[in-house]
N, C-alpha and C. Protein backbone atom coordinates (compact mmCIF):
# COMPACT_ATOMS: atom_id res chain seq x y z
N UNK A 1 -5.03 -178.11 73.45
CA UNK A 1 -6.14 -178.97 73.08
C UNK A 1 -6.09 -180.23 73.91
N UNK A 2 -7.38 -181.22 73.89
CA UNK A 2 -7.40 -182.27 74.60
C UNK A 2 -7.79 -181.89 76.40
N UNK A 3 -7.76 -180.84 76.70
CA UNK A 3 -8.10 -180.34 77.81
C UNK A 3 -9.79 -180.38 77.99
N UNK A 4 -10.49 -180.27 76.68
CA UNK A 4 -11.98 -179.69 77.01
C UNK A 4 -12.50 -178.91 76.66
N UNK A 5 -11.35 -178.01 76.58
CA UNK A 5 -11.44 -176.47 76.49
C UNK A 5 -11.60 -175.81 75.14
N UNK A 6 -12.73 -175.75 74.49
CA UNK A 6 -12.41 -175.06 73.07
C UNK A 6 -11.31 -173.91 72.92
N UNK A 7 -10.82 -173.83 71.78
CA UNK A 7 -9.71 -172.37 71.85
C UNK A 7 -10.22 -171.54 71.37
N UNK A 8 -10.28 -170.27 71.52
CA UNK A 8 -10.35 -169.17 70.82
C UNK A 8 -9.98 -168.90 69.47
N UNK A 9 -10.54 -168.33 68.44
CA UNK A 9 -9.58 -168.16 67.35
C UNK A 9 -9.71 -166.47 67.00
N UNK A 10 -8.70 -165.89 66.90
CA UNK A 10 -7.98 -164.37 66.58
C UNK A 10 -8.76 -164.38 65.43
N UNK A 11 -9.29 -163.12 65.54
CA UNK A 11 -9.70 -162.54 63.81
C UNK A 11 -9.52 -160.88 64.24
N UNK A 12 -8.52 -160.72 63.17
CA UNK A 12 -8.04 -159.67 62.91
C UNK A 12 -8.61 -158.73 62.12
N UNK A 13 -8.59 -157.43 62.67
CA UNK A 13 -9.69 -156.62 61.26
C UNK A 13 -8.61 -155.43 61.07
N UNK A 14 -8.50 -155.26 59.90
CA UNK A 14 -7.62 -154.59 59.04
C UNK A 14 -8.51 -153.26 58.87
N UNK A 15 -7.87 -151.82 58.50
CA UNK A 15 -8.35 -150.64 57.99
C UNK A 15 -8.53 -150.49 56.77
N UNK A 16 -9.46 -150.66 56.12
CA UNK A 16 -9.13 -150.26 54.64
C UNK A 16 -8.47 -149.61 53.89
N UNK A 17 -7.74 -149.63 53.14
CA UNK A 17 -7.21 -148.01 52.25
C UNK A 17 -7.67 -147.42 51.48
N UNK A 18 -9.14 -147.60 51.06
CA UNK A 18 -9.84 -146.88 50.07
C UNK A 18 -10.78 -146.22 50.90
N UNK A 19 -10.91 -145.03 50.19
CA UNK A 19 -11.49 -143.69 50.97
C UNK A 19 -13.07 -143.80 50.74
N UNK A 20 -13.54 -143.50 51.25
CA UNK A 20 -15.13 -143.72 51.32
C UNK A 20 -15.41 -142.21 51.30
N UNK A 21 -16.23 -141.42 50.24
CA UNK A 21 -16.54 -140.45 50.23
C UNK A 21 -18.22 -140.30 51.00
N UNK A 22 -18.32 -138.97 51.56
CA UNK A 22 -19.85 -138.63 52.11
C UNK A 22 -20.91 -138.03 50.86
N UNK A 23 -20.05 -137.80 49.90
CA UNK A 23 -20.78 -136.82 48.99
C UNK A 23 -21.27 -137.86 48.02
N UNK A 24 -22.10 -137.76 47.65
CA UNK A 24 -23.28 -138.90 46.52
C UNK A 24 -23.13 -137.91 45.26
N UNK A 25 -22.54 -138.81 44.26
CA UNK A 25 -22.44 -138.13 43.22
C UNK A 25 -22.89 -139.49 41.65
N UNK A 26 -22.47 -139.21 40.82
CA UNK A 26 -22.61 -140.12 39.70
C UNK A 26 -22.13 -141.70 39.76
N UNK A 27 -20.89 -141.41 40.64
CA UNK A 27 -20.24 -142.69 40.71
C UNK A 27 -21.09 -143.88 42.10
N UNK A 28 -21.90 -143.15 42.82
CA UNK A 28 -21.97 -143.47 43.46
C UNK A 28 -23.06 -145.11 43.12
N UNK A 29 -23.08 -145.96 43.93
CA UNK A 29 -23.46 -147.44 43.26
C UNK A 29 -25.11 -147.37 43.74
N UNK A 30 -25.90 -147.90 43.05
CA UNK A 30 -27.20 -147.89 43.41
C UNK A 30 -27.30 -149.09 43.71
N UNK A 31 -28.26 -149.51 45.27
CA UNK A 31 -28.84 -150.99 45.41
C UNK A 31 -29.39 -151.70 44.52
N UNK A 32 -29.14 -153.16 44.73
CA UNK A 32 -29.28 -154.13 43.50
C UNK A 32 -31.11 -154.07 44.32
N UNK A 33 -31.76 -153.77 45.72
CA UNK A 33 -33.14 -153.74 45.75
C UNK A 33 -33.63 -152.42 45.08
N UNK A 34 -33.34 -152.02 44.38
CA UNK A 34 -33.98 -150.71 43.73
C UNK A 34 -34.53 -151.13 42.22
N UNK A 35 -34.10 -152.10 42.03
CA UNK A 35 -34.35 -152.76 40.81
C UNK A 35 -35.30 -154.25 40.74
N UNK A 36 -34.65 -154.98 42.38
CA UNK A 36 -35.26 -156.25 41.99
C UNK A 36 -35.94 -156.06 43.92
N UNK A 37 -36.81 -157.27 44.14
CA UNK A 37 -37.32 -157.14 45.50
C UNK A 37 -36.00 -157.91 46.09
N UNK A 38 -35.83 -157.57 47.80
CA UNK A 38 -34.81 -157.75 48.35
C UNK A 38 -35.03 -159.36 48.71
N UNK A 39 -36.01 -159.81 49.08
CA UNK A 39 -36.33 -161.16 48.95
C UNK A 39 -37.40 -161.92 47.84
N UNK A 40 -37.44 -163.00 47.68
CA UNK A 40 -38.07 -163.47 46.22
C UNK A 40 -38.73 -164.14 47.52
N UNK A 41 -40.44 -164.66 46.91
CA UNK A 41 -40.90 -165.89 47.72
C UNK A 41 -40.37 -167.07 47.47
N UNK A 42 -40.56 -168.06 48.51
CA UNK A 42 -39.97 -169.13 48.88
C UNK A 42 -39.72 -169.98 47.68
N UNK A 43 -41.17 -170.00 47.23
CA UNK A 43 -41.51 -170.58 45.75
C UNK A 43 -41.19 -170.35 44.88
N UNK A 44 -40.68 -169.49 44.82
CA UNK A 44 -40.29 -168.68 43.72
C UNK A 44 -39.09 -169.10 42.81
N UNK A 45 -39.31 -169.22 41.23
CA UNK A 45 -37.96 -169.34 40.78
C UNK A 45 -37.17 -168.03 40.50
N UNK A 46 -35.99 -168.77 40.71
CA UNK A 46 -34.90 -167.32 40.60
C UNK A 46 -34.39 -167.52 39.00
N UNK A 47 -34.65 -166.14 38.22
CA UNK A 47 -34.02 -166.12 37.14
C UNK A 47 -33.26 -166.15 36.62
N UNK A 48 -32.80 -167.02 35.86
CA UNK A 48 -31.60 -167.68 35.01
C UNK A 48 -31.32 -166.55 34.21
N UNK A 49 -30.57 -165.53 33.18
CA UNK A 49 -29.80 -165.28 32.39
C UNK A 49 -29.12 -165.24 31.55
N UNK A 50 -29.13 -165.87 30.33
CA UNK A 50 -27.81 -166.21 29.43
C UNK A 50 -27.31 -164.40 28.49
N UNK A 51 -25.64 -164.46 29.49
CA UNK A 51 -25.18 -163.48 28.45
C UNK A 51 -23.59 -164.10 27.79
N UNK A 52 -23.79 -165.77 27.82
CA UNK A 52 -23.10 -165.95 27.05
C UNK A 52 -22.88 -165.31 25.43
N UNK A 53 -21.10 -164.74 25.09
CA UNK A 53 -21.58 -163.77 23.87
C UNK A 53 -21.94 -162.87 23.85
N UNK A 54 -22.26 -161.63 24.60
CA UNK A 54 -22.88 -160.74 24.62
C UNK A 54 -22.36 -159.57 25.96
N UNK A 55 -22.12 -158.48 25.49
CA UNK A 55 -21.65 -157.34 26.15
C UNK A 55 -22.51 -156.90 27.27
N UNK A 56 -22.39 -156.91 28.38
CA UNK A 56 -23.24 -156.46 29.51
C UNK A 56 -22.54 -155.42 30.24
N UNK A 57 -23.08 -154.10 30.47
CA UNK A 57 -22.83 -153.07 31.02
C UNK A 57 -23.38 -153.64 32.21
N UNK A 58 -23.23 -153.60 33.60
CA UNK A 58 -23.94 -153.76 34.83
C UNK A 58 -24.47 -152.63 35.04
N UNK A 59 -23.75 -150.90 34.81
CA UNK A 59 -24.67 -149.83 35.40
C UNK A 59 -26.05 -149.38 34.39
N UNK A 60 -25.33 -149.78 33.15
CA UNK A 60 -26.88 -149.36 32.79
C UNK A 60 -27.96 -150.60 32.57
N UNK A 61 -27.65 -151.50 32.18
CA UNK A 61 -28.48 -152.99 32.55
C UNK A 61 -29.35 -153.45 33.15
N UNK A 62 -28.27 -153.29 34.40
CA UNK A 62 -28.95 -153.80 35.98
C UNK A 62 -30.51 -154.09 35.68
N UNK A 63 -30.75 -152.59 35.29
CA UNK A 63 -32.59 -152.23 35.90
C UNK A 63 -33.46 -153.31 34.83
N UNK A 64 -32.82 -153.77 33.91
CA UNK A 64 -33.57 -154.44 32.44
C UNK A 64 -33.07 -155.46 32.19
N UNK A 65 -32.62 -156.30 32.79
CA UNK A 65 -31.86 -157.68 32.75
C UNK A 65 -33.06 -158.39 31.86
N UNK A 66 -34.19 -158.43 31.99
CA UNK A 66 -34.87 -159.49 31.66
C UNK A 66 -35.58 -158.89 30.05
N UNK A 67 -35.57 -157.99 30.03
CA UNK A 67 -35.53 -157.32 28.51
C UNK A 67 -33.88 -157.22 27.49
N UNK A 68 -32.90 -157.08 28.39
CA UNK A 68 -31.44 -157.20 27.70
C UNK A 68 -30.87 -158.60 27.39
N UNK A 69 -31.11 -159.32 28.44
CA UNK A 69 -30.43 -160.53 27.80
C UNK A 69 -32.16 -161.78 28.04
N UNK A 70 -31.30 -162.94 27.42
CA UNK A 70 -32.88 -164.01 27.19
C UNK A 70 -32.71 -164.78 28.23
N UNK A 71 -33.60 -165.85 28.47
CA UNK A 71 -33.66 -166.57 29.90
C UNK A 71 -32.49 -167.72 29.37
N UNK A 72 -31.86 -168.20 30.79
CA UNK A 72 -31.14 -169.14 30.20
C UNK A 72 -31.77 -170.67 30.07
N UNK A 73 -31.88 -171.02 28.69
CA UNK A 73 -32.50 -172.46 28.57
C UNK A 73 -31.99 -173.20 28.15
N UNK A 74 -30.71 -173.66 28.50
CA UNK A 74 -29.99 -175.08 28.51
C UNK A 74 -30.16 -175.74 29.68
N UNK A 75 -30.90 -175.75 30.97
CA UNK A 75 -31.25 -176.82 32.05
C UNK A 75 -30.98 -176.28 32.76
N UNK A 76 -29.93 -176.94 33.60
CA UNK A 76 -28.79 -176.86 35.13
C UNK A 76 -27.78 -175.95 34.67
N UNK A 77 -27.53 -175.09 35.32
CA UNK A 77 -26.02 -174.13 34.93
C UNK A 77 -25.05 -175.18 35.29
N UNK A 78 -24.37 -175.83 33.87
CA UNK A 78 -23.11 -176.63 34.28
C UNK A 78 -22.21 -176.16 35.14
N UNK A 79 -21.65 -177.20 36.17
CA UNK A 79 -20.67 -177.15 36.91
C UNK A 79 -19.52 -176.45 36.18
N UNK A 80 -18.79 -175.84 36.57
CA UNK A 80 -17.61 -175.14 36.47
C UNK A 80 -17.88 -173.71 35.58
N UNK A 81 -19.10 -173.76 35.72
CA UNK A 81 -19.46 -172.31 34.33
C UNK A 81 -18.82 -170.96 35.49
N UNK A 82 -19.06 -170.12 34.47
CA UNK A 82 -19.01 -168.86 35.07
C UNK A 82 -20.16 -167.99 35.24
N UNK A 83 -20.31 -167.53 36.38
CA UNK A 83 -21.50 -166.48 36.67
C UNK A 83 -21.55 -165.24 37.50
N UNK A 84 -22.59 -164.82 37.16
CA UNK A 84 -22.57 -163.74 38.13
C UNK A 84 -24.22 -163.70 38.85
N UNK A 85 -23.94 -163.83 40.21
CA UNK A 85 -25.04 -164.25 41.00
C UNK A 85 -25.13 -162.64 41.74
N UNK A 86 -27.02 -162.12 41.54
CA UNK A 86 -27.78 -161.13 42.22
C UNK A 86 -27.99 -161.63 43.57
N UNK A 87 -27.91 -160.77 44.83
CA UNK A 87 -28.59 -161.22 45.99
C UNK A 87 -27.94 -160.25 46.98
N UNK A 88 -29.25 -160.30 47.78
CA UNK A 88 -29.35 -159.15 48.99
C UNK A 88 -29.24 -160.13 50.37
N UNK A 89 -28.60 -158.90 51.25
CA UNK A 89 -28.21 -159.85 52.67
C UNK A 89 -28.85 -159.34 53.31
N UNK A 90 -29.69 -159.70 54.21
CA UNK A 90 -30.51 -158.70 55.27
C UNK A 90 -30.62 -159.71 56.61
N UNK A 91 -30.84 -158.79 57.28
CA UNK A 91 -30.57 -159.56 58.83
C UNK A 91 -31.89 -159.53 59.47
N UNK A 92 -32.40 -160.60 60.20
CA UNK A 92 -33.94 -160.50 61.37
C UNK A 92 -33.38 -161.20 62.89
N UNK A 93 -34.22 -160.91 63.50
CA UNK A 93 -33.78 -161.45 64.82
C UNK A 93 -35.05 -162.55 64.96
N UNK A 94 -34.19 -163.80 65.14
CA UNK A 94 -34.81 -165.48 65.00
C UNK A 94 -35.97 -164.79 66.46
N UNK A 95 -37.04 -165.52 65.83
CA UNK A 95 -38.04 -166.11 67.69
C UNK A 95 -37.86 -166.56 68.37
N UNK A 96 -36.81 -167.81 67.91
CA UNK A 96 -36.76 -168.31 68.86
C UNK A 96 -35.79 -168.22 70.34
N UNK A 97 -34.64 -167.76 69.77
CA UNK A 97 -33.69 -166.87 70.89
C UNK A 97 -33.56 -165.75 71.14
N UNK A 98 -34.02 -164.87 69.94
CA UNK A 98 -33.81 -163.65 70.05
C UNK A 98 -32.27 -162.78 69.30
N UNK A 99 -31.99 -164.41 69.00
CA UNK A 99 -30.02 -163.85 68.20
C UNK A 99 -30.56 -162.80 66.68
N UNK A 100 -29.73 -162.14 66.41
CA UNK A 100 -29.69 -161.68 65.32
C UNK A 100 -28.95 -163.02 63.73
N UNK A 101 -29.75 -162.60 62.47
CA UNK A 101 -29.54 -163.66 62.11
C UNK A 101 -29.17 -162.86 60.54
N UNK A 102 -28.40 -164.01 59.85
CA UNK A 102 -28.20 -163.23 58.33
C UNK A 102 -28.77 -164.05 56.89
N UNK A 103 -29.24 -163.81 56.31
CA UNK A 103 -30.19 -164.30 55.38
C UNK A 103 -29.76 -163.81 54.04
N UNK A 104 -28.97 -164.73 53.37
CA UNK A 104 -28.53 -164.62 51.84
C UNK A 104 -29.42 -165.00 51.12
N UNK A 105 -29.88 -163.58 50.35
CA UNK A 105 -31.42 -164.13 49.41
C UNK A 105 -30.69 -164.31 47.68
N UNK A 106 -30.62 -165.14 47.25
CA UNK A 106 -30.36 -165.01 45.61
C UNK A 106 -31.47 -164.26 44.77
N UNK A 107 -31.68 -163.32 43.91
CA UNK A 107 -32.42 -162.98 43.33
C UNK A 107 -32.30 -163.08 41.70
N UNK A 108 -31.00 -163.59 41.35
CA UNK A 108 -30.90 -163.66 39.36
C UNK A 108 -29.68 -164.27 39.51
N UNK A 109 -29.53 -164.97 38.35
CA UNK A 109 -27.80 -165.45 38.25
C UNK A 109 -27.51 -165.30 36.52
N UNK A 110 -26.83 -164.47 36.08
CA UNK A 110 -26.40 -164.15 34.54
C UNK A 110 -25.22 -165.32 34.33
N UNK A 111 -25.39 -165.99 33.67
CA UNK A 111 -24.74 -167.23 32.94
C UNK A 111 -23.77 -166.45 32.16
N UNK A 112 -22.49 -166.31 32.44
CA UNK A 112 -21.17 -165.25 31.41
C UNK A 112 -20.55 -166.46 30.92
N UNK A 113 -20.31 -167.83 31.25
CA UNK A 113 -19.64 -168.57 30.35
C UNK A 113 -19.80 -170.26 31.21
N UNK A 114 -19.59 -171.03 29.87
CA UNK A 114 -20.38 -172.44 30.50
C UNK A 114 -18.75 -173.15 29.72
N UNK A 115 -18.61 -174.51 30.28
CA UNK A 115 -17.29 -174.99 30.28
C UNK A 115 -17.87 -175.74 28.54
């Protein structure tokens, strides 16, 4: 360092050890866009959740979040709560350079516990 020269930094990619099967069977996980749209408009509010108290299956749920549990209406999700945040990643290529780009969309956040 002190040369000018930015350094390189090593990133290492590891093999997984869990086996990835080809065959689609029961276990297999269904997209969280099969249920909700992969992007929300801009404007759009993203739905709050409260399953504080309350047993949530994610596989059978998922599709009925907003009929299974109630909206959450205590305000701001307090700092330090616990949650579980919906959202799809999808990639576009910007106009203006042409780079490929990655776009974290939030679509729901289920409120599981508030401090």
């Amino acid at each position: 360092t002190g040369t000018g020269t930015p350094q390189r930094k090593v990133i290492r990619t590891f093999k997984s050890p869990v086996k990835v099967s080809s065959q689609a069977g029961p276990s297999t996980p269904t997209p969280i866009t099969a249920f909700f749209p992969p992007v929300l408009d801009f404007n759009a509010d993203v739905p709050i959740y409260d399953a504080r108290g309350k047993t949530v299956d994610y596989q059978k749920d998922l599709p009925a979040l907003a009929k299974k549990l109630p909206p959450f209406t205590d305000g701001e999700v307090p700092v330090d709560s616990f949650a579980v945040v919906g959202y799809s990643a999808t990639t576009y290529v910007s106009g203006g350079d042409g780079k490929v780009q990655l776009s974290l969309n939030v679509l729901f956040v289920i409120v599981v516990g508030t401090p």
